[in-house]
N, C-alpha and C. Protein backbone atom coordinates (compact mmCIF):
# COMPACT_ATOMS: atom_id res chain seq x y z
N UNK A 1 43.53 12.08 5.16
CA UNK A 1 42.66 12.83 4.29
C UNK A 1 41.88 11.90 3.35
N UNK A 2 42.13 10.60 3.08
CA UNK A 2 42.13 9.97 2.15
C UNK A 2 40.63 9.24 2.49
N UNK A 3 40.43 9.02 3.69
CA UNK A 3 39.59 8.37 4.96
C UNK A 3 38.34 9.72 5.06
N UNK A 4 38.63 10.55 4.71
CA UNK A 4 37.87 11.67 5.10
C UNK A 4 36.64 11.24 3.69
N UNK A 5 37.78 12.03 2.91
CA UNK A 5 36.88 11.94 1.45
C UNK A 5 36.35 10.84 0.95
N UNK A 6 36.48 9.44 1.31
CA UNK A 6 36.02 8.65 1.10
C UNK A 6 34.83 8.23 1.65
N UNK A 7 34.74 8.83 3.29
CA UNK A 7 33.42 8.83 4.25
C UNK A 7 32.15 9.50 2.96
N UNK A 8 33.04 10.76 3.07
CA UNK A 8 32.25 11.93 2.09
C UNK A 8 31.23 11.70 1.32
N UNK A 9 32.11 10.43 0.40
CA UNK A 9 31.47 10.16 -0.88
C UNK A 9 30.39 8.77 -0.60
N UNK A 10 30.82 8.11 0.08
CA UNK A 10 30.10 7.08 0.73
C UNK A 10 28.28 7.71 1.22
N UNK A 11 28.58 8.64 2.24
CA UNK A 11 27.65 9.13 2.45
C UNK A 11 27.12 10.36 1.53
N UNK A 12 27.23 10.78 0.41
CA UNK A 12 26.04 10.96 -0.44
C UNK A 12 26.15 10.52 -1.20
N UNK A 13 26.38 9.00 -1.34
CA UNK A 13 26.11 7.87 -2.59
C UNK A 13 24.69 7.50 -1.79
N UNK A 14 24.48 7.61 -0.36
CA UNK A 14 23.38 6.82 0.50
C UNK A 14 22.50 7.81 0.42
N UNK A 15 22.84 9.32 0.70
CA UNK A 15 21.44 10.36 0.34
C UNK A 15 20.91 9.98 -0.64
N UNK A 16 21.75 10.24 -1.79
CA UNK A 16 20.98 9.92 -3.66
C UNK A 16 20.56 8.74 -3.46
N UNK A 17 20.56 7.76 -3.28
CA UNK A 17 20.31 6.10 -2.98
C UNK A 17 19.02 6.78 -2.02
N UNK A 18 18.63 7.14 -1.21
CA UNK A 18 18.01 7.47 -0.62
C UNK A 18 16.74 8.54 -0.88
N UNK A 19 17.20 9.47 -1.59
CA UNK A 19 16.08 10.04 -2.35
C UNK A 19 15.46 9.24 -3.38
N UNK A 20 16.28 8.32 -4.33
CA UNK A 20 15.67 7.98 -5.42
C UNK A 20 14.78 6.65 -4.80
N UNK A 21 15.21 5.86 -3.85
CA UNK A 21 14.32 4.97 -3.32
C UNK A 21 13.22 4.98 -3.35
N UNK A 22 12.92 6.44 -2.28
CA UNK A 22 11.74 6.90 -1.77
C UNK A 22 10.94 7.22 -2.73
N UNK A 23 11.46 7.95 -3.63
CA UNK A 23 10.66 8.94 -4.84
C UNK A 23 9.83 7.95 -5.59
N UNK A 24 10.55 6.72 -5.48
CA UNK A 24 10.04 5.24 -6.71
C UNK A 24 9.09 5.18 -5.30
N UNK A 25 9.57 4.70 -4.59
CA UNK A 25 8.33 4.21 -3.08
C UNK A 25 7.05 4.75 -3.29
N UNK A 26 7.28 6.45 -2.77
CA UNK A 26 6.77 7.20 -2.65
C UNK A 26 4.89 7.11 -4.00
N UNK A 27 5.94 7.66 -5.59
CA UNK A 27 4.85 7.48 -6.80
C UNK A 27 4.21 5.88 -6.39
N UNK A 28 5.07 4.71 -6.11
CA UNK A 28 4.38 3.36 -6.20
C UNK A 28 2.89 3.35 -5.42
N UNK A 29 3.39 3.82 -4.43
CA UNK A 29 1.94 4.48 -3.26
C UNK A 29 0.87 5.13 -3.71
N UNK A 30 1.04 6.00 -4.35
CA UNK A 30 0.35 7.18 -5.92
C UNK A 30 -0.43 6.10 -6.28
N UNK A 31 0.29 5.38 -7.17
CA UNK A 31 -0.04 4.41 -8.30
C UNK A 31 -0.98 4.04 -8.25
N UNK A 32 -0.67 2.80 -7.00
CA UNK A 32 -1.26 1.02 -6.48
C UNK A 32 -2.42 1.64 -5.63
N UNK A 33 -1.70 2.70 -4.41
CA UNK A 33 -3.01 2.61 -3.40
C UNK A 33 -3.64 3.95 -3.12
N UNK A 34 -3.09 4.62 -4.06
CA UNK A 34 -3.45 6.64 -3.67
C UNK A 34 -4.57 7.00 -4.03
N UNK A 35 -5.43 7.81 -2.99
CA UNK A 35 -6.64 8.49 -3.02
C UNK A 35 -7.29 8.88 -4.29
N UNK A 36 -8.15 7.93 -5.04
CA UNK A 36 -8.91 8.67 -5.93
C UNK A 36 -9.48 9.59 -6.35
N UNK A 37 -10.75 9.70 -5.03
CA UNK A 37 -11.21 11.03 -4.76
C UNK A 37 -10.92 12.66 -4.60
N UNK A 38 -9.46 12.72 -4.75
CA UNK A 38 -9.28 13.95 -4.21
C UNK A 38 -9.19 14.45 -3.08
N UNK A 39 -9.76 13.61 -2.31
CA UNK A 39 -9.94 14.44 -0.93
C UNK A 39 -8.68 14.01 -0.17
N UNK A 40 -7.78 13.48 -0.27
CA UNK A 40 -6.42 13.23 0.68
C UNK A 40 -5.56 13.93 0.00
N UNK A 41 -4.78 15.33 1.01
CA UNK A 41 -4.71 16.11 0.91
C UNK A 41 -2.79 15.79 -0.06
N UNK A 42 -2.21 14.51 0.78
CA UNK A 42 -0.92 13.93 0.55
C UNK A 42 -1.08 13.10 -0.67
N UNK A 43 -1.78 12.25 -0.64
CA UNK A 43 -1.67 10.98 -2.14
C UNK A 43 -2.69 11.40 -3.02
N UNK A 44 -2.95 12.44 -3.18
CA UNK A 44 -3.92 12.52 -4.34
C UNK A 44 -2.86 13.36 -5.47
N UNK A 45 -2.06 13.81 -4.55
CA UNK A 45 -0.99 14.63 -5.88
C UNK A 45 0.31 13.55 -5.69
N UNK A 46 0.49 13.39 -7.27
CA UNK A 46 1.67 12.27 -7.41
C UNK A 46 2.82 13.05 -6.90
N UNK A 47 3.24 14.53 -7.35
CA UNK A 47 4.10 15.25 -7.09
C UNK A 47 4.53 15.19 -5.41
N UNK A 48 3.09 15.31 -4.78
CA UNK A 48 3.55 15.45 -3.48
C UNK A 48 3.91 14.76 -2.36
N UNK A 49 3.25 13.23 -2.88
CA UNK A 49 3.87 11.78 -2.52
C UNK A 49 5.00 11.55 -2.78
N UNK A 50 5.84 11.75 -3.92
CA UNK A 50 6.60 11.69 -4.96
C UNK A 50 7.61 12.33 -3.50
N UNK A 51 7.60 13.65 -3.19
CA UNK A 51 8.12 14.48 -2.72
C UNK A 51 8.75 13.87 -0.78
N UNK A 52 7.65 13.95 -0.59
CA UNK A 52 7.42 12.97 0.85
C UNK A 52 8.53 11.78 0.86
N UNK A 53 8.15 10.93 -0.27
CA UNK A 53 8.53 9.55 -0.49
C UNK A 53 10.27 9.92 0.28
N UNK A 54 11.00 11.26 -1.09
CA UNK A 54 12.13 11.36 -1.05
C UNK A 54 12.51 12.00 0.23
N UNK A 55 11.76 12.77 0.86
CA UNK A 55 12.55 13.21 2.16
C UNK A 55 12.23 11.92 3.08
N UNK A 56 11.60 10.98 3.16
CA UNK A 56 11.61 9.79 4.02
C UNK A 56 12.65 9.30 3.57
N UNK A 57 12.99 8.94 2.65
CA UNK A 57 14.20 7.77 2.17
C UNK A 57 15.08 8.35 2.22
N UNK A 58 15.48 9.61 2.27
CA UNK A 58 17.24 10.45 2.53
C UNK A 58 17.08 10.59 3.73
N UNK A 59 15.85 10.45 4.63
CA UNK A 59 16.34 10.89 6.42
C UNK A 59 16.63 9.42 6.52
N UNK A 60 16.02 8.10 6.15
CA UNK A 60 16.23 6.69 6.60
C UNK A 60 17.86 6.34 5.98
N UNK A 61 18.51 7.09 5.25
CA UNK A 61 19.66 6.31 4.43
C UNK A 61 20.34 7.43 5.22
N UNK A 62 20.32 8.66 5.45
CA UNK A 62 21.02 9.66 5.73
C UNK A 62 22.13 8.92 6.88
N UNK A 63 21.68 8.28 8.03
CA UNK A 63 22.63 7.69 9.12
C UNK A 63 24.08 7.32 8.84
């Protein structure tokens, strides 16, 4: 049991590690290289890069 719960915790220390990666990734993208104009429908909202960022980095850490 001991082996169990320890997997457990291991793997969503790597989700959270994994969302928060992305989320920093994600805004850095916003920041440095994101659509001025408005017209890109993904990096023109920080929120929604922001958002993206974190479901990329919890599916890449999720394994």
């Amino acid at each position: 049991m001991q082996i169990k719960s320890r997997l457990k915790k291991i793997l969503t220390l790597r989700l959270l590690l994994g969302l928060v990666i992305g989320g920093v990734l994600g805004f850095a993208y916003y920041h440095f290289i994101g659509c001025n104009s408005g017209g890109c429908a993904i990096t023109s909202n920080p929120y929604r890069i922001t958002g993206y960022g974190m479901v990329f980095g919890a599916l890449l850490l999720s394994k």
